[in-house]
N, C-alpha and C. Protein backbone atom coordinates (compact mmCIF):
# COMPACT_ATOMS: atom_id res chain seq x y z
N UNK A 1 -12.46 -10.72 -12.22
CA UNK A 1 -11.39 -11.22 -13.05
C UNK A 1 -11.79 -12.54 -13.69
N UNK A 2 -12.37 -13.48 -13.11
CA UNK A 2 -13.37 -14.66 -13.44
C UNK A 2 -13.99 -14.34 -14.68
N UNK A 3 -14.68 -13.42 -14.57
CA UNK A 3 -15.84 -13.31 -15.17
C UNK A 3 -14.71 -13.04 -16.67
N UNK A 4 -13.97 -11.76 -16.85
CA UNK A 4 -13.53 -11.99 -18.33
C UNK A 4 -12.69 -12.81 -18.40
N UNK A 5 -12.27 -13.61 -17.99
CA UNK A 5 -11.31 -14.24 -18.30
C UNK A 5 -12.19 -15.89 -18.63
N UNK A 6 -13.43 -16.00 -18.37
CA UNK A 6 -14.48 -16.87 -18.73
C UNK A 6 -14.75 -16.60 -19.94
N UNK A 7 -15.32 -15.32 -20.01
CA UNK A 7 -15.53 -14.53 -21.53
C UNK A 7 -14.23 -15.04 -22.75
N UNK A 8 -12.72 -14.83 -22.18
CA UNK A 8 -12.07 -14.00 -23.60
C UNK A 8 -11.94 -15.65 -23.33
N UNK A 9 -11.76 -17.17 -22.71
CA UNK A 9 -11.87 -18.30 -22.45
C UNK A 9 -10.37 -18.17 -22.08
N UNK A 10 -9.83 -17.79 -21.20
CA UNK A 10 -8.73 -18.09 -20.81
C UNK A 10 -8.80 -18.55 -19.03
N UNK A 11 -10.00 -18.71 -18.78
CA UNK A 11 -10.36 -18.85 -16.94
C UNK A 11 -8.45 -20.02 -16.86
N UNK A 12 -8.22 -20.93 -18.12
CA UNK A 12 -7.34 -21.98 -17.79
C UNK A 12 -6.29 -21.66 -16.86
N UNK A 13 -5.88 -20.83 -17.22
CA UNK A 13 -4.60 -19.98 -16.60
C UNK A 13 -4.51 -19.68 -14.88
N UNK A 14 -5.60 -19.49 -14.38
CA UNK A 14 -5.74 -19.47 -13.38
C UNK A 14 -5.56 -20.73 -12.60
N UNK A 15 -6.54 -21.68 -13.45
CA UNK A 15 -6.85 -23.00 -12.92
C UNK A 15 -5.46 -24.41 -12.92
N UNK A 16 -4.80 -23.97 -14.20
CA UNK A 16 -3.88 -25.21 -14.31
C UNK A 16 -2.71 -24.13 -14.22
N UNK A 17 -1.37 -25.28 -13.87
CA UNK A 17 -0.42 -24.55 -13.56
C UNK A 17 0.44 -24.74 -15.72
N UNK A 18 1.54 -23.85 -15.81
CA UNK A 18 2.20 -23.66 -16.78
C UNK A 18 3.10 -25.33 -16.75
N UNK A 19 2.70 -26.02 -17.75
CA UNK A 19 3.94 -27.60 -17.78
C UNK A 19 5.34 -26.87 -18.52
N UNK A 20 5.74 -28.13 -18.53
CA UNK A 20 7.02 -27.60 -18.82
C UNK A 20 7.16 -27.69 -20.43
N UNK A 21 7.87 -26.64 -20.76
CA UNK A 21 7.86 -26.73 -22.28
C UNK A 21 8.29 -28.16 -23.08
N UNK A 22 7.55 -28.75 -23.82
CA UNK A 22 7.50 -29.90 -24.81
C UNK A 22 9.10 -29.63 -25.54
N UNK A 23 9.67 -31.04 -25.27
CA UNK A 23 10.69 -30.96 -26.10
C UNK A 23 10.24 -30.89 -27.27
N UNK A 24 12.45 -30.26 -28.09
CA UNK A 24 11.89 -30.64 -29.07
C UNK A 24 11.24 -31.14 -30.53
N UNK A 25 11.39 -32.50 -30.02
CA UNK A 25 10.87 -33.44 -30.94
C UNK A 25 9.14 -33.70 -30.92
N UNK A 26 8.53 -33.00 -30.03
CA UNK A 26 6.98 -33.33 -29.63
C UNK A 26 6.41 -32.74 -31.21
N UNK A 27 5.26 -32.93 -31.26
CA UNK A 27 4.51 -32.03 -32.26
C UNK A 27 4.66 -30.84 -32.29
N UNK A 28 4.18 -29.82 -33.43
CA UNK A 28 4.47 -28.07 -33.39
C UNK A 28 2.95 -28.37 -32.48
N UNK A 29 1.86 -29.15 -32.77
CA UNK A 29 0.78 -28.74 -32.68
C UNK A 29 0.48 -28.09 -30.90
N UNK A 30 1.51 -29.32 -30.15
CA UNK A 30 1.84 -29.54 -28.52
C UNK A 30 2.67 -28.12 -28.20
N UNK A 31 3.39 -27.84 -29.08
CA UNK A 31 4.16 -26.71 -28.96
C UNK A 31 3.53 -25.37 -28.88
N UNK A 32 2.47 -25.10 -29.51
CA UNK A 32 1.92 -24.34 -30.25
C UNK A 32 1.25 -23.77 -28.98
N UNK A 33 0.23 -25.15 -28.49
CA UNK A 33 -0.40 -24.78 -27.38
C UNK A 33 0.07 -24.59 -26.04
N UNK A 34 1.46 -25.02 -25.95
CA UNK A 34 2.27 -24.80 -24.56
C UNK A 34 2.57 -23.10 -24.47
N UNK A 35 2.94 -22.63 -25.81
CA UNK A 35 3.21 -21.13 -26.28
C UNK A 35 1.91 -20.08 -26.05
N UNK A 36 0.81 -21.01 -26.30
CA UNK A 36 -0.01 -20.15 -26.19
C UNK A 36 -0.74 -19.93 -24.74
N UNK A 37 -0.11 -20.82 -23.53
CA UNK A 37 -0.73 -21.10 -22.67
C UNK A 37 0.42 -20.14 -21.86
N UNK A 38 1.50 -20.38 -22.19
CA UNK A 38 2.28 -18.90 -21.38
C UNK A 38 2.10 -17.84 -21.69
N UNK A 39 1.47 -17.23 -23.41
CA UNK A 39 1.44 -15.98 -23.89
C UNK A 39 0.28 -15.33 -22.82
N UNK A 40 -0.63 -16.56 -23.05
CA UNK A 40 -2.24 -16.08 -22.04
C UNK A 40 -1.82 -15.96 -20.67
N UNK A 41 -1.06 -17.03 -20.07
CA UNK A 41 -0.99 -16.32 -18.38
C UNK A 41 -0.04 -15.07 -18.38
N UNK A 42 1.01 -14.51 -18.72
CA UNK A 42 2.11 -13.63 -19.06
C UNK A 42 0.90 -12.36 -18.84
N UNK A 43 0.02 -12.73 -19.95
CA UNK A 43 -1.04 -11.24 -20.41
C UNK A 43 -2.09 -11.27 -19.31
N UNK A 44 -2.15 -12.43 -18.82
CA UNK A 44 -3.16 -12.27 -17.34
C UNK A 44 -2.94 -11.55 -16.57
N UNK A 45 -1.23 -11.78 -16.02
CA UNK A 45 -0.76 -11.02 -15.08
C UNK A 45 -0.07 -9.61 -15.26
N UNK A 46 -0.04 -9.34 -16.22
CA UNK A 46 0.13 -8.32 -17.02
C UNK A 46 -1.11 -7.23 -16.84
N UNK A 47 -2.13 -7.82 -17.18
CA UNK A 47 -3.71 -7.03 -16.86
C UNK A 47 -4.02 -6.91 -15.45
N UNK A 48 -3.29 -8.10 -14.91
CA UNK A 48 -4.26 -8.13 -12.95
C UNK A 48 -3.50 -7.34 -12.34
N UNK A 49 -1.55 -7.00 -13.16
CA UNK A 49 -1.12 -5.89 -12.32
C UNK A 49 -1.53 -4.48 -12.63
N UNK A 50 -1.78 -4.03 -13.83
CA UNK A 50 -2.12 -3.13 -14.59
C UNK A 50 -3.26 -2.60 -13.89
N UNK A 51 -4.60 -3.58 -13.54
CA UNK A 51 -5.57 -3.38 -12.93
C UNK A 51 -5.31 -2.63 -11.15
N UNK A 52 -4.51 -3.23 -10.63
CA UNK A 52 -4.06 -2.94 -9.38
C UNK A 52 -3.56 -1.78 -9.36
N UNK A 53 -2.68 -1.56 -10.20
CA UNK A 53 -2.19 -0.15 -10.41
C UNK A 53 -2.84 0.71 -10.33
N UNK A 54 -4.35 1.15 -11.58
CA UNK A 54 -5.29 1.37 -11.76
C UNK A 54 -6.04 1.67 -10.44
N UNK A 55 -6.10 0.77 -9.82
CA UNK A 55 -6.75 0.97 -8.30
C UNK A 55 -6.86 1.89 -7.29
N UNK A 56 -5.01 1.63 -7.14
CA UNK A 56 -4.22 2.02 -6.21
C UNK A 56 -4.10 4.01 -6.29
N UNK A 57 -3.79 3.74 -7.71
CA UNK A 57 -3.93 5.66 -8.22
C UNK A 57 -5.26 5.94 -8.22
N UNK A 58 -6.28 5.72 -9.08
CA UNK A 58 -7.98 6.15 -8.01
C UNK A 58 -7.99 6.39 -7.09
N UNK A 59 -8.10 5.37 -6.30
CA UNK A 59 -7.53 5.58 -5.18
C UNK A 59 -7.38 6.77 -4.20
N UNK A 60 -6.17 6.92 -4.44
CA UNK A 60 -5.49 7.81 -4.11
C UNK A 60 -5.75 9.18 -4.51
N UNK A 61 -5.61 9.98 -6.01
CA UNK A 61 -7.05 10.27 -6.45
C UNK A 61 -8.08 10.85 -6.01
N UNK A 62 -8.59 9.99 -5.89
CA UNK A 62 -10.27 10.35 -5.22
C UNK A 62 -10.22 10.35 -3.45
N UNK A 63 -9.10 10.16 -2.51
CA UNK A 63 -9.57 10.51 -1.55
C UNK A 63 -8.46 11.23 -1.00
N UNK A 64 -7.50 12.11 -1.81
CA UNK A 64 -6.81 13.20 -1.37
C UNK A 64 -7.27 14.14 -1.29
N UNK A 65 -6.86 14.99 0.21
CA UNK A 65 -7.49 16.06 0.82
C UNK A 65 -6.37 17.04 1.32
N UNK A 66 -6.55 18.09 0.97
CA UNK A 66 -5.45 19.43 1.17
C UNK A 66 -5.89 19.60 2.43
N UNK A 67 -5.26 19.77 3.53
CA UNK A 67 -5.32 20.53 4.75
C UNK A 67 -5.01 21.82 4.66
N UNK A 68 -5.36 22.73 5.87
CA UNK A 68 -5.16 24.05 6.16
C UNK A 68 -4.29 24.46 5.86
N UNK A 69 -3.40 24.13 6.29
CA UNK A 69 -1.52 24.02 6.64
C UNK A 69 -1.31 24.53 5.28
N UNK A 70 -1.87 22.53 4.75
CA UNK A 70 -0.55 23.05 3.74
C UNK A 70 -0.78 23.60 2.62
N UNK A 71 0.48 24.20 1.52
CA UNK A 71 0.17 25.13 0.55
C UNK A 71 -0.55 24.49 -0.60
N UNK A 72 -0.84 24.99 -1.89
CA UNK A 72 -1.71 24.05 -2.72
C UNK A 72 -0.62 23.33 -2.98
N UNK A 73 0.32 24.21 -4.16
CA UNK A 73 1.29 24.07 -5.06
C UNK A 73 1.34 22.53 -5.20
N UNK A 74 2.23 22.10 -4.25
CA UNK A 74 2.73 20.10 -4.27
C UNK A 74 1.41 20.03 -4.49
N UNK A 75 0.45 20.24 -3.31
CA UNK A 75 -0.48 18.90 -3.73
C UNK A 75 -1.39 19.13 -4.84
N UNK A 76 -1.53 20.13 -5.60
CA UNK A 76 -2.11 20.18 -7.15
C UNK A 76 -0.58 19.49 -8.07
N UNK A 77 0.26 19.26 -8.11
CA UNK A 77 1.61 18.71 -8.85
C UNK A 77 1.30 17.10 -8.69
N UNK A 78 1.34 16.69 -7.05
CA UNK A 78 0.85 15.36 -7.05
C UNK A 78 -0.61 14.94 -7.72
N UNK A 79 -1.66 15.80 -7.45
CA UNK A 79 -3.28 15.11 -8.19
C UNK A 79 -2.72 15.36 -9.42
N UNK A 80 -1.97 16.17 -10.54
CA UNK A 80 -1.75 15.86 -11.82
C UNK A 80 -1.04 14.69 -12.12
N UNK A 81 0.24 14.42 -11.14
CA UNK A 81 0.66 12.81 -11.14
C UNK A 81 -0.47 11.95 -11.32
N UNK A 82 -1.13 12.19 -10.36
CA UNK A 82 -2.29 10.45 -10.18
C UNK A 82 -2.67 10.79 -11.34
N UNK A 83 -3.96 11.40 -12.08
CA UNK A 83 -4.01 12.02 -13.37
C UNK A 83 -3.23 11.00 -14.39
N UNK A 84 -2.03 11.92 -14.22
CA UNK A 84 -1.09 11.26 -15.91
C UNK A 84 -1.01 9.74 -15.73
N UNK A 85 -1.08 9.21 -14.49
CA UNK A 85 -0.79 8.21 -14.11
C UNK A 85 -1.43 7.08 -14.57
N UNK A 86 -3.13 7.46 -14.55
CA UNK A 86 -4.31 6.66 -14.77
C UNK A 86 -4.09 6.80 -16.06
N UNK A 87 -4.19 8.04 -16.92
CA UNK A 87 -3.90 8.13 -18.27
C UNK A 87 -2.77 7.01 -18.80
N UNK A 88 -1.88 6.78 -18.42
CA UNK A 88 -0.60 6.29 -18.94
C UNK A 88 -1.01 4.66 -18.68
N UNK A 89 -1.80 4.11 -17.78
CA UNK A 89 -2.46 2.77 -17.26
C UNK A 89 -3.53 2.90 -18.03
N UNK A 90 -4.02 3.88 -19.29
CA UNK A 90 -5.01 3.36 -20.43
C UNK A 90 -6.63 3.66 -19.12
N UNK A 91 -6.73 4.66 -18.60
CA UNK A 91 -7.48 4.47 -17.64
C UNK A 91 -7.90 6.22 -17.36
N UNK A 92 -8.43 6.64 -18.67
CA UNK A 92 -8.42 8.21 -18.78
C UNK A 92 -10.29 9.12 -18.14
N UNK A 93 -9.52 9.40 -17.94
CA UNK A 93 -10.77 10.56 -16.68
C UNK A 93 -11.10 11.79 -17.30
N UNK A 94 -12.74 11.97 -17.55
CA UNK A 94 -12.89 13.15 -18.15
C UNK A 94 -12.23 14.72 -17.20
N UNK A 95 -11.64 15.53 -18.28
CA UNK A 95 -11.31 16.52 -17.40
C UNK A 95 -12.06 17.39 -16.25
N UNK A 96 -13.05 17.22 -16.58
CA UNK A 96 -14.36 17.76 -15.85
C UNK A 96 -13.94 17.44 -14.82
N UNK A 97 -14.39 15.65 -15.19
CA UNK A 97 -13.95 15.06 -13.59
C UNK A 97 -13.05 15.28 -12.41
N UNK A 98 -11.88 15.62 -13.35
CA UNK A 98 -10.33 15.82 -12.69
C UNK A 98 -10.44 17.18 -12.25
N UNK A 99 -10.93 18.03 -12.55
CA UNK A 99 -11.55 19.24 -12.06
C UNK A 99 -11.85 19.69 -10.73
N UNK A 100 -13.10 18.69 -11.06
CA UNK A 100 -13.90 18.43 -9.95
C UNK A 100 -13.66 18.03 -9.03
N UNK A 101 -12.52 16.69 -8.83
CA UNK A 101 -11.46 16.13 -7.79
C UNK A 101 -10.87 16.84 -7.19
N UNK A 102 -9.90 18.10 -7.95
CA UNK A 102 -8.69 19.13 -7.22
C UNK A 102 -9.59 19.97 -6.43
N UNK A 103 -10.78 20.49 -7.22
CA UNK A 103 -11.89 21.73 -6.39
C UNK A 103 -12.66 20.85 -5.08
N UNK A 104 -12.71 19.55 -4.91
CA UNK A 104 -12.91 19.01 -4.10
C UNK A 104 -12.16 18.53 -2.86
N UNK A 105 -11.05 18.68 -3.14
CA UNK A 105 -9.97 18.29 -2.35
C UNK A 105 -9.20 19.45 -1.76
N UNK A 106 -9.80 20.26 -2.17
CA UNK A 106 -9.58 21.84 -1.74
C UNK A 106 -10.09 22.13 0.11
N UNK A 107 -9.18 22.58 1.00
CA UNK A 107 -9.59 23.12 2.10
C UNK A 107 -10.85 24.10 2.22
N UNK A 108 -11.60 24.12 3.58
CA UNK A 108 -12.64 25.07 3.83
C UNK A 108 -12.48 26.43 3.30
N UNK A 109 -10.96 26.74 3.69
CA UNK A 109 -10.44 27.67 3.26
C UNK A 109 -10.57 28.78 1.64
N UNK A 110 -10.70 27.63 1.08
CA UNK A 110 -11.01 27.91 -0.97
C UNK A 110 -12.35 27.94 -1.13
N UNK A 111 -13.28 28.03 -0.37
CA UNK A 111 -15.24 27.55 -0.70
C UNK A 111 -15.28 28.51 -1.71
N UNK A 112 -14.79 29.82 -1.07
CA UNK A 112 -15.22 31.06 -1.98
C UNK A 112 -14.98 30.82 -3.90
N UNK A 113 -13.63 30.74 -3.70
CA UNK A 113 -13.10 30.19 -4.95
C UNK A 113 -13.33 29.09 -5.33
N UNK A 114 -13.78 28.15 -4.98
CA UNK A 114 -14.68 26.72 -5.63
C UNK A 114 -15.89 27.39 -6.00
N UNK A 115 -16.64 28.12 -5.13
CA UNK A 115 -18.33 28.73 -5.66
C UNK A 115 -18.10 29.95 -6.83
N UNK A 116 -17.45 30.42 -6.55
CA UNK A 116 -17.20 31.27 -7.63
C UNK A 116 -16.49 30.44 -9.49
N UNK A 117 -16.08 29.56 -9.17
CA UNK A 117 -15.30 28.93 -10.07
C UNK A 117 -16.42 28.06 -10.86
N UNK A 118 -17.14 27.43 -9.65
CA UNK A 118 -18.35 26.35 -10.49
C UNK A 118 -20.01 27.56 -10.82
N UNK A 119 -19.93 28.58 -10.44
CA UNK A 119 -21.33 29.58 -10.80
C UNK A 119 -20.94 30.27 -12.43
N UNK A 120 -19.37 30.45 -12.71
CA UNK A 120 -18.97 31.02 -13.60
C UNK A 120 -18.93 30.19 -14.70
N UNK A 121 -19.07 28.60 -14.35
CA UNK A 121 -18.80 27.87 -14.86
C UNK A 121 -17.64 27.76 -16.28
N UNK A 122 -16.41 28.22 -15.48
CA UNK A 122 -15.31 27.98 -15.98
C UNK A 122 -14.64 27.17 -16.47
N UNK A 123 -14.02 26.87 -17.64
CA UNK A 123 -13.51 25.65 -18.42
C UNK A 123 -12.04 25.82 -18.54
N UNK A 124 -11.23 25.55 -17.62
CA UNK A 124 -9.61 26.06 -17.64
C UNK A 124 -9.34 24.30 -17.71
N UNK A 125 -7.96 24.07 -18.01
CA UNK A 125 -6.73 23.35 -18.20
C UNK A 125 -6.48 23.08 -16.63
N UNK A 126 -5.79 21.99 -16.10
CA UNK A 126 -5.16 21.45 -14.82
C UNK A 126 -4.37 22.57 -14.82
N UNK A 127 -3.60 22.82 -15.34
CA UNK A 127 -2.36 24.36 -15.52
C UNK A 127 -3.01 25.55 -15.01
N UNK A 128 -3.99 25.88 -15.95
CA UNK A 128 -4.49 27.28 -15.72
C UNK A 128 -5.30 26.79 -14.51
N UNK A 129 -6.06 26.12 -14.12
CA UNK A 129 -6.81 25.83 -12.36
C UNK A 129 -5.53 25.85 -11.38
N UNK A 130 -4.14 24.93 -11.74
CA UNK A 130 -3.64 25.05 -10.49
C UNK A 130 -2.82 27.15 -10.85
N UNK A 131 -2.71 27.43 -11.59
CA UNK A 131 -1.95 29.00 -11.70
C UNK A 131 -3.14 29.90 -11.02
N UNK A 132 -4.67 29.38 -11.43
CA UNK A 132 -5.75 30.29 -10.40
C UNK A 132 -5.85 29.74 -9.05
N UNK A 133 -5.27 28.82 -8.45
CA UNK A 133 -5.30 28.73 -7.38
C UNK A 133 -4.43 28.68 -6.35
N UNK A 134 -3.15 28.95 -7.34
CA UNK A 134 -1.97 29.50 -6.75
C UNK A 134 -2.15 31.11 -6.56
N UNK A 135 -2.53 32.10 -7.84
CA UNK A 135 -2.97 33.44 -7.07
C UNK A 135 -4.08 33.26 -6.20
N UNK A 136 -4.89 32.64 -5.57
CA UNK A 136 -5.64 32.55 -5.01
C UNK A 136 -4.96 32.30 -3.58
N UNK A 137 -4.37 31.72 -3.89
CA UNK A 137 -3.85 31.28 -2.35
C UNK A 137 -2.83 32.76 -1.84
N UNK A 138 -2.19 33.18 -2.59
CA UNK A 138 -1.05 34.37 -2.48
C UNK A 138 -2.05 35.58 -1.23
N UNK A 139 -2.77 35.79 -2.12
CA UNK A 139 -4.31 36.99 -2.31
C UNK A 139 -4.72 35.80 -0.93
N UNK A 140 -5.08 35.07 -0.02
CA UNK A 140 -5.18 34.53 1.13
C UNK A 140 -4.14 34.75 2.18
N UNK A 141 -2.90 34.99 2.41
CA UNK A 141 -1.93 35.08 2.90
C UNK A 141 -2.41 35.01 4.37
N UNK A 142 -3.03 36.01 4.55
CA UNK A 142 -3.37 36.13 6.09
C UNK A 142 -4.55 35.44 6.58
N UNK A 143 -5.09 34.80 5.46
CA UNK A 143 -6.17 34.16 6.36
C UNK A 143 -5.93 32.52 5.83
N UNK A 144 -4.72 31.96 5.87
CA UNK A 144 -4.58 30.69 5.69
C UNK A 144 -3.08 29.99 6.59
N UNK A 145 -3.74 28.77 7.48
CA UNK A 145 -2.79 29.05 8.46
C UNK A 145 -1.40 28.08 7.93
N UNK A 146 -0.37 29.15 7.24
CA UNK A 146 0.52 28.15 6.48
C UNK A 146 2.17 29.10 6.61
């Protein structure tokens, strides 16, 4: 955070606290820079929560794991949440990737249908992956302990 905020030269914000707004009779010039010294911390913390956010959904993300148990359905609904989520925080993930996350987060149970899915090398939509892995799961019935 140092580091750009050295770059775009706003490190100030961190370092000095916000004074109190210049009456006012002071200069515009005093004014100008009191305005610009709240616009910059406002947008600091604006970015350092934005960033956190950002985090927190990766995150989450990248180390969700489907158990045996449970069914896909929710938890392919929730990885499209995190998904739209990062998207909507300006923080967009090639689909591949996102792909690659749900087929990863997939139980022992799905290998077949992950190897078959990445040899065919298939190019489906979050939609059409979670609708093939909802018949997939149906077509499992008896051998998934749910």
């Amino acid at each position: 955070m140092r580091i750009v905020l050295t770059h775009e030269k706003k490190l100030y914000v961190l370092d000095e606290p916000i004074p109190e707004a210049p009456p006012a009779g002071d200069s515009a010039a005093l004014r100008n820079a009191h305005t610009r010294l709240v616009n910059d911390s406002v947008e600091t913390l604006y970015e350092e929560q934005t960033r956190h956010e950002r985090f927190d959904v990766s995150k989450a993300l990248f180390s969700t794991k489907l158990s045996e148990e449970s069914p896909v359905g929710p938890h392919l609904v929730k990885m499209i949440g995190y998904s739209e989520n990062l998207t909507r925080l300006e923080f967009v993930l090639e689909q591949e990737l996102v792909v690659d996350l749900f087929l990863q987060a997939l139980p022992k149970s799905f290998n077949s249908f992950v190897q078959n899915f990445l040899m065919n090398d298939m190019d489906k939509t979050l939609p059409q992956l979670a609708a093939m892995l909802r018949t997939t799961e149906k077509n499992m019935k008896g051998k998934r302990p749910f």
